[in-house]
C-alpha atoms as a PDB file:
ATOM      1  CA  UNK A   1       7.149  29.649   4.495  1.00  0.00           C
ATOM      2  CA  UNK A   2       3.511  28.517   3.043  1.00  0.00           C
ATOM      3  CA  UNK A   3       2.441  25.211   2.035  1.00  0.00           C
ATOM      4  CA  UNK A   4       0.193  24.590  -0.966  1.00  0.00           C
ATOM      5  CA  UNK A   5      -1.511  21.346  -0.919  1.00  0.00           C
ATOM      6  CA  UNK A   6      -3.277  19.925  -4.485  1.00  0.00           C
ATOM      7  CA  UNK A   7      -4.726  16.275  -5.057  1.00  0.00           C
ATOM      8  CA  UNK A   8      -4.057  14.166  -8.261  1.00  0.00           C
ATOM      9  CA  UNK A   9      -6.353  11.556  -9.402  1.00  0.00           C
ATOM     10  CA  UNK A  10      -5.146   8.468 -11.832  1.00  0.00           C
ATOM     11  CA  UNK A  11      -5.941   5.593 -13.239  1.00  0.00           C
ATOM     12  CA  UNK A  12      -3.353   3.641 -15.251  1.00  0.00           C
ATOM     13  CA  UNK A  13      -4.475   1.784 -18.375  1.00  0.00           C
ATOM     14  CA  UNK A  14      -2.478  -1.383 -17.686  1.00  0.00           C
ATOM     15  CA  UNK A  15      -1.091  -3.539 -14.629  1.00  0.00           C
ATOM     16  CA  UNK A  16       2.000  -2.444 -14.809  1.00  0.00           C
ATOM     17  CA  UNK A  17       2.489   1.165 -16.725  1.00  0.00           C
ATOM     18  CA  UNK A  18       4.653   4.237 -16.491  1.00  0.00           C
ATOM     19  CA  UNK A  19       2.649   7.151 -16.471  1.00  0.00           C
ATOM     20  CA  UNK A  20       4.057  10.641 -17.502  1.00  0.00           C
ATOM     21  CA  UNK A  21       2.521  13.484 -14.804  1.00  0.00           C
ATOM     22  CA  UNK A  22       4.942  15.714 -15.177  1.00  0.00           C
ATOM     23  CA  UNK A  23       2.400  18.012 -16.988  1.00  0.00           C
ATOM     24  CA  UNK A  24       0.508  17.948 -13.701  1.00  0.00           C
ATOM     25  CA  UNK A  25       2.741  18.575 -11.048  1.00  0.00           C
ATOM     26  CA  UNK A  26       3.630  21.661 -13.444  1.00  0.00           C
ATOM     27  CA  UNK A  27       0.977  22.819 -13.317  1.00  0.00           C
ATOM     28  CA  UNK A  28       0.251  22.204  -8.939  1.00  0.00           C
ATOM     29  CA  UNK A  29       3.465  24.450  -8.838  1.00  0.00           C
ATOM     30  CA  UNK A  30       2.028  27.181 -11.301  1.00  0.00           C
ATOM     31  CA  UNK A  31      -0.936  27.280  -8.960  1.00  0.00           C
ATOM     32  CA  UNK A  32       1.192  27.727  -5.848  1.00  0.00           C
ATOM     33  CA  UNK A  33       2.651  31.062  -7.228  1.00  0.00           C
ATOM     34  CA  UNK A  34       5.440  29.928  -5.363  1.00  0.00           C
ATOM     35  CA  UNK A  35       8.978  30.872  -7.149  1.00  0.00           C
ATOM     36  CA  UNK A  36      11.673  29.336  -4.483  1.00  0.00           C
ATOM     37  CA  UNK A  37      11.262  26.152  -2.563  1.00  0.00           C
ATOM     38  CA  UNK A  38      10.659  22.653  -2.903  1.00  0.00           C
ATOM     39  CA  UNK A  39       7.569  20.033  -4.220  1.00  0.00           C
ATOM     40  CA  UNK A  40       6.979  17.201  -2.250  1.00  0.00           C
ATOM     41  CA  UNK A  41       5.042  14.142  -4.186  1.00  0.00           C
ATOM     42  CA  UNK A  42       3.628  11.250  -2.821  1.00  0.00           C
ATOM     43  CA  UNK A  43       2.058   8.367  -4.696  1.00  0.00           C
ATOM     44  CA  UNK A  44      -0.377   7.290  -1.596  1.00  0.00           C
ATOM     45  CA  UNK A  45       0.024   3.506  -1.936  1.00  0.00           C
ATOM     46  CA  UNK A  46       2.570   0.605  -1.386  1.00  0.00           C
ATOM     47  CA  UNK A  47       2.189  -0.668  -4.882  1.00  0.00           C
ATOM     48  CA  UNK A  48       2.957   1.762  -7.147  1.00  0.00           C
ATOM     49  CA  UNK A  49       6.168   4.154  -7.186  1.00  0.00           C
ATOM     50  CA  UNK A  50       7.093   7.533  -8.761  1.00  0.00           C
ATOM     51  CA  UNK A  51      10.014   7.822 -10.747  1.00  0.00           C
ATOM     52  CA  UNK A  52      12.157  10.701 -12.547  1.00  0.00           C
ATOM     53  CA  UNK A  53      12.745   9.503 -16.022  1.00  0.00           C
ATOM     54  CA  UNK A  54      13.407  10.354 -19.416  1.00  0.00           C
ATOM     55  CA  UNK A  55       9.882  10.417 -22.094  1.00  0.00           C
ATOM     56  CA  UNK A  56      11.011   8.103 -24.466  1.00  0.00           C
ATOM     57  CA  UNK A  57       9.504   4.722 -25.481  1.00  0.00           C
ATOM     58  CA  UNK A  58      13.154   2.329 -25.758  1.00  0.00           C
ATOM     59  CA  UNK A  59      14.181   3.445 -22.066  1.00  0.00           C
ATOM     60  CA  UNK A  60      10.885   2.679 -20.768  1.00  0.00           C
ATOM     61  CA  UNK A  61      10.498  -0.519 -22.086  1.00  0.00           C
ATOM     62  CA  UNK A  62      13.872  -1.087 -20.620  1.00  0.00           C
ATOM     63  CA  UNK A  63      12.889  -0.127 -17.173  1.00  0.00           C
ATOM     64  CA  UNK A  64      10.023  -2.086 -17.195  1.00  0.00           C
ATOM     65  CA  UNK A  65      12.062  -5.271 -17.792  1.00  0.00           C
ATOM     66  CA  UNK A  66      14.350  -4.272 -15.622  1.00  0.00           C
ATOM     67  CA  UNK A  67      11.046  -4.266 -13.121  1.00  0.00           C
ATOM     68  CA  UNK A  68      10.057  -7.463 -14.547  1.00  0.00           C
ATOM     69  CA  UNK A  69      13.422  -9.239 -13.013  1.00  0.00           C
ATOM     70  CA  UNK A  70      12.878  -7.644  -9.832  1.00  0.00           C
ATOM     71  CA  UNK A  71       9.934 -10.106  -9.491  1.00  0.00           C
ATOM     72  CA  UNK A  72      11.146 -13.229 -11.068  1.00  0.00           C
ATOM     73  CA  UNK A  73      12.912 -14.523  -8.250  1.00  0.00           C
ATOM     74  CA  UNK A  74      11.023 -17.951  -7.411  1.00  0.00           C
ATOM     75  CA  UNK A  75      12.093 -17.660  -3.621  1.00  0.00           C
ATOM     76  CA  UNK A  76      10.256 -14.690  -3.652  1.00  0.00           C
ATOM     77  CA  UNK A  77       5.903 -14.760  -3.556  1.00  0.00           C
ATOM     78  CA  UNK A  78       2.759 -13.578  -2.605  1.00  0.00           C
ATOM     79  CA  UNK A  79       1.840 -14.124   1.512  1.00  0.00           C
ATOM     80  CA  UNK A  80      -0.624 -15.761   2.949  1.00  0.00           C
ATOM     81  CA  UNK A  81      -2.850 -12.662   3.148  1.00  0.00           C
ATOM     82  CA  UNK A  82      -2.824 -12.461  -0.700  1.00  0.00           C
ATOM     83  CA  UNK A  83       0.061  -9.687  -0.542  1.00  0.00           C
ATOM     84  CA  UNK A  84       2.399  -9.240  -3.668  1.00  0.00           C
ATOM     85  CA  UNK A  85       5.650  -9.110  -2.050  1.00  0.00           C
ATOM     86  CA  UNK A  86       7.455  -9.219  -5.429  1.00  0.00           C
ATOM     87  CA  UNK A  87       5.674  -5.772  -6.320  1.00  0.00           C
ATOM     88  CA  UNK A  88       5.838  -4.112  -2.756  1.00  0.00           C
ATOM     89  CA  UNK A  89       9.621  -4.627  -2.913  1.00  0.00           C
ATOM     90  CA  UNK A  90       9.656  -3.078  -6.776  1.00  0.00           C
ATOM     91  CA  UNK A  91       7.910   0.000  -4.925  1.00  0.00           C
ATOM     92  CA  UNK A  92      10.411   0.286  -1.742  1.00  0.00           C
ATOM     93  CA  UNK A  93      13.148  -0.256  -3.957  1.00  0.00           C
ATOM     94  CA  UNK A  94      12.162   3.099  -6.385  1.00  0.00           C
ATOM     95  CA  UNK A  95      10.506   4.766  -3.679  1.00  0.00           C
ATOM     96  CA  UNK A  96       7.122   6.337  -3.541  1.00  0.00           C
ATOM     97  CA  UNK A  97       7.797  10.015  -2.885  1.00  0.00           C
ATOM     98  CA  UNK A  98       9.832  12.790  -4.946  1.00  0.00           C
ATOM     99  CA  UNK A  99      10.976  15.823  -3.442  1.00  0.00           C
ATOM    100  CA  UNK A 100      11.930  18.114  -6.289  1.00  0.00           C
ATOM    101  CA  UNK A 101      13.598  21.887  -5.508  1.00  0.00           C
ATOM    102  CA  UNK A 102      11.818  24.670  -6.881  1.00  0.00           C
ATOM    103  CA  UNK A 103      14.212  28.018  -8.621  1.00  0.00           C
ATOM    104  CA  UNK A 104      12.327  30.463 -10.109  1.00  0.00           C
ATOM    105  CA  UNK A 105       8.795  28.835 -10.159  1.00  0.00           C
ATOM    106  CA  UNK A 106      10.166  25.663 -11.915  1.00  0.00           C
ATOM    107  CA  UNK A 107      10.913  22.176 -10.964  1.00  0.00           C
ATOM    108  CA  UNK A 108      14.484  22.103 -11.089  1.00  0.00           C
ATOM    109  CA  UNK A 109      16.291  18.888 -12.183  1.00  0.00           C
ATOM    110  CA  UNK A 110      18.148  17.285 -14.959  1.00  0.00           C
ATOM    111  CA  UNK A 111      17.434  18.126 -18.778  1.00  0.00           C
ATOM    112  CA  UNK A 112      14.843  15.847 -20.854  1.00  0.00           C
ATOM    113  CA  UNK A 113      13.621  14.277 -17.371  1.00  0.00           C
ATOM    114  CA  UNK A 114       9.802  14.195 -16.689  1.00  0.00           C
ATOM    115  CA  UNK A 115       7.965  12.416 -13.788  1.00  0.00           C
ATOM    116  CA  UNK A 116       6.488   9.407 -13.944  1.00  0.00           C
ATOM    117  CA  UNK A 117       4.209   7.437 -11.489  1.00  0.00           C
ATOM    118  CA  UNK A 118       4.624   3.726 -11.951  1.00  0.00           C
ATOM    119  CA  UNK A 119       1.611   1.287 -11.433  1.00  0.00           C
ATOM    120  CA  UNK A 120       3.164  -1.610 -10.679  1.00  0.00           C
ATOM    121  CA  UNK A 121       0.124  -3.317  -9.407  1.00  0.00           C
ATOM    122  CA  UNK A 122      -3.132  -3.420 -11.262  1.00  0.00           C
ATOM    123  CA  UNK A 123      -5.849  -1.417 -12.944  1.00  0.00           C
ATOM    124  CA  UNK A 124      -7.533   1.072 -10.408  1.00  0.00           C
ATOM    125  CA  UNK A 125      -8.182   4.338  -9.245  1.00  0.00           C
ATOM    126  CA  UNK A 126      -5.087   6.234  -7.516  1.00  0.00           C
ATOM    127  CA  UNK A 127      -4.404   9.569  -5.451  1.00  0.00           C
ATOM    128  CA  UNK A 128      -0.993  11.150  -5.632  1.00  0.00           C
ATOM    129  CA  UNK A 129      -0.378  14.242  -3.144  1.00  0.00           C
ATOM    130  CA  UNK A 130       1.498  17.284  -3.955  1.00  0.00           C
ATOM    131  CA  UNK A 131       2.635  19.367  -1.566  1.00  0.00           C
ATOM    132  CA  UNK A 132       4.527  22.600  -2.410  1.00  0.00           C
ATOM    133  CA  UNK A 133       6.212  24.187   0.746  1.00  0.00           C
ATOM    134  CA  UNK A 134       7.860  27.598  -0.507  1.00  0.00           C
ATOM    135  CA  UNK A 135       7.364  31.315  -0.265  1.00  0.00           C
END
């Protein structure tokens, strides 16, 4: 088995923001060359999340009020050391790693799905990992 290894820089465009990178990850596993296996991606923070989802506008603004009443629970807020807890438990909750099995040099999952990665946390700079382990 071989391992390819490729680094993904972001930046979302809002605090919170699903952001389609399904394009990207694409392409990682055209780079491999790999045609069996499985892809392995990691969004390299607590306070964002990646997410398979459908591309279209209604559903996403659905999810991300969905998100929105994942944080409004007043016994739930920030610590002491200025920590969002309401958005670190948005991230455990939809997890912050995808493994997706590779047939024939594709990603193989549902129809009309894409991957997002889901700021959930602010404006900055992020790293995602991909790491494609296949022959």
């Amino acid at each position: 088995m071989k391992i390819y290894t490729e680094s993904i820089p972001l930046q979302s465009s809002k605090t919170r923001e699903a952001v389609n990178i399904h394009s990207r990850v694409k392409a990682a596993v055209e780079k491999s060359g790999f045609r069996e296996g499985v892809c392995v991606i990691a969004a390299l923070s607590s306070d964002c999340a990646l997410a398979l989802l459908q591309p279209d506008a209604d559903l996403l603004g659905e999810f991300d009020s969905w998100l929105n009443g994942l944080g409004s629970d007043p016994h739930i807020e920030s610590g002491a050391l200025g920590v969002n807890l309401p958005v670190r438990i948005q991230s455990l909750l939809l997890g912050q790693q995808l493994t997706i099995p590779l047939s024939d040099g594709r990603l193989d999952f549902g129809p009309g799905e894409a991957i997002f990665f889901i700021e959930l946390n602010g404006v900055r700079p992020r790293r995602l990992t991909v790491k494609i382990l296949g022959e």
